[in-house]
C-alpha atoms as a PDB file:
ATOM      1  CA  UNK A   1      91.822 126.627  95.901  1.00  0.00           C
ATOM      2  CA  UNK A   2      89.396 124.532  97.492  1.00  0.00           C
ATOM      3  CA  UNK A   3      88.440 122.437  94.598  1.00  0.00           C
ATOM      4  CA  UNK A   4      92.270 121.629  94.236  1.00  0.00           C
ATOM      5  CA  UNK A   5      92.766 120.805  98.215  1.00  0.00           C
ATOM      6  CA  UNK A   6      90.071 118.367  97.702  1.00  0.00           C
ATOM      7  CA  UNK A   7      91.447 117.100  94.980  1.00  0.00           C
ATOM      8  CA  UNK A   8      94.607 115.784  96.672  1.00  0.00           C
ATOM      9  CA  UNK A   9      92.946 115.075  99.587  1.00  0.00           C
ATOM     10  CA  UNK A  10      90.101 112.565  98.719  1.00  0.00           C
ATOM     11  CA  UNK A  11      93.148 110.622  96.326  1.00  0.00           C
ATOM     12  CA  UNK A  12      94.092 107.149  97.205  1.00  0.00           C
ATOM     13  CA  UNK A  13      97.812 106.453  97.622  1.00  0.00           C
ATOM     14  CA  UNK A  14      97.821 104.780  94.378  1.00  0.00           C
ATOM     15  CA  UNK A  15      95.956 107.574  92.734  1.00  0.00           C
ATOM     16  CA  UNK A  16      98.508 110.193  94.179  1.00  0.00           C
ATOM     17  CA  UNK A  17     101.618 107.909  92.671  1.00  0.00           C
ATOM     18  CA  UNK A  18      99.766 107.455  89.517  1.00  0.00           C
ATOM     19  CA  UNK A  19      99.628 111.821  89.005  1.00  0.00           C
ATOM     20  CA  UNK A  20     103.184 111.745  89.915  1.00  0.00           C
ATOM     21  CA  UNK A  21     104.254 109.227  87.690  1.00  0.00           C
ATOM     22  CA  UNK A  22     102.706 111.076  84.546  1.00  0.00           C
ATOM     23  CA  UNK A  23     103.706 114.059  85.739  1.00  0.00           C
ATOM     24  CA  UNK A  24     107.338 112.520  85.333  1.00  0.00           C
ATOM     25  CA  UNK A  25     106.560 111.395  81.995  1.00  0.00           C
ATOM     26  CA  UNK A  26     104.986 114.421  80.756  1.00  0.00           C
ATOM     27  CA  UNK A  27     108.025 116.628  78.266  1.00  0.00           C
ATOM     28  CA  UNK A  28     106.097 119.384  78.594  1.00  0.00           C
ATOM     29  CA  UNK A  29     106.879 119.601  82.550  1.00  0.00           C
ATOM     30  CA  UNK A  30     110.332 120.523  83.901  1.00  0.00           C
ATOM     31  CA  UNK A  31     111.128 118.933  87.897  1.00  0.00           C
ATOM     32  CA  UNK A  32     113.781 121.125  89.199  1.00  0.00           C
ATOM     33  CA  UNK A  33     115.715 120.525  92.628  1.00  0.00           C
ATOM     34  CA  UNK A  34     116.460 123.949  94.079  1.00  0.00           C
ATOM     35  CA  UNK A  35     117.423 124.368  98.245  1.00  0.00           C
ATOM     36  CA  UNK A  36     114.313 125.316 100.192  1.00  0.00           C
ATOM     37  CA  UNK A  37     116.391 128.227 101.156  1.00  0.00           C
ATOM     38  CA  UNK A  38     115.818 129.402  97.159  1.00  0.00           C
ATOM     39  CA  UNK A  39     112.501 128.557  97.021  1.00  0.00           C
ATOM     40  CA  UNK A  40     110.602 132.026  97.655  1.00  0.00           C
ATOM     41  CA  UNK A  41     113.677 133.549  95.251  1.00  0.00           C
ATOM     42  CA  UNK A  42     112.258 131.496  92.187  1.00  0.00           C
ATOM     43  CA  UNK A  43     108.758 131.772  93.134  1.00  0.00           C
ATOM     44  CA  UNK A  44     109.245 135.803  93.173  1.00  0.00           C
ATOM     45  CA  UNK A  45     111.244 135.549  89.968  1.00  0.00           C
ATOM     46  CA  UNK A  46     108.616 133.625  88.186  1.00  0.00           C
ATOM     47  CA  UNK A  47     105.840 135.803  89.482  1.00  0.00           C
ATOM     48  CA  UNK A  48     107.455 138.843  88.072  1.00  0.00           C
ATOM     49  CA  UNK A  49     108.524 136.365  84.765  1.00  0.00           C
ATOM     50  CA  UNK A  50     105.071 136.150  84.233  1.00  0.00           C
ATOM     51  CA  UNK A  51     103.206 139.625  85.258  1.00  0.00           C
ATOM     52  CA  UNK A  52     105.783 140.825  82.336  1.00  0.00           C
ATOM     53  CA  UNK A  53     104.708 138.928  79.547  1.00  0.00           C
ATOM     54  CA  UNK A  54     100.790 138.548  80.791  1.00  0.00           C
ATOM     55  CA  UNK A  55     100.952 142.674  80.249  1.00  0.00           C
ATOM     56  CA  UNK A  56     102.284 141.871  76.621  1.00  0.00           C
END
C-alpha cells in the first residue's frame, strides 16, 4: 500500500493525466459511473464476486 501511495504522490500533474489517459484507452478496463451512495454495495459485491471464483 505504501509503494502505491507513493506512487501517486511523487507524480507530476502531467504524469497523473498521462495514467488516466491510457487508462481510458486501455479495452481491457471498464470506467463505470455509479452514485457514491452505491459505492460500498459494488465494492462488497465484487469482493464476494471474487472470493467465489479465487476458491475455484
Amino acid at each position: 500500500m505504501k509503494r502505491v501511495l507513493e506512487h501517486y504522490e511523487s507524480q507530476s500533474e502531467y504524469e497523473a493525466f498521462a495514467e488516466d489517459e491510457a487508462a481510458y484507452e486501455d479495452p481491457n478496463q471498464t470506467f463505470m459511473e455509479i452514485p457514491n451512495e452505491l459505492v460500498p454495495v459494488v465494492r462488497e459485491r465484487i469482493a464476494k464476486k471474487t472470493a467465489l471464483t479465487s476458491n475455484i
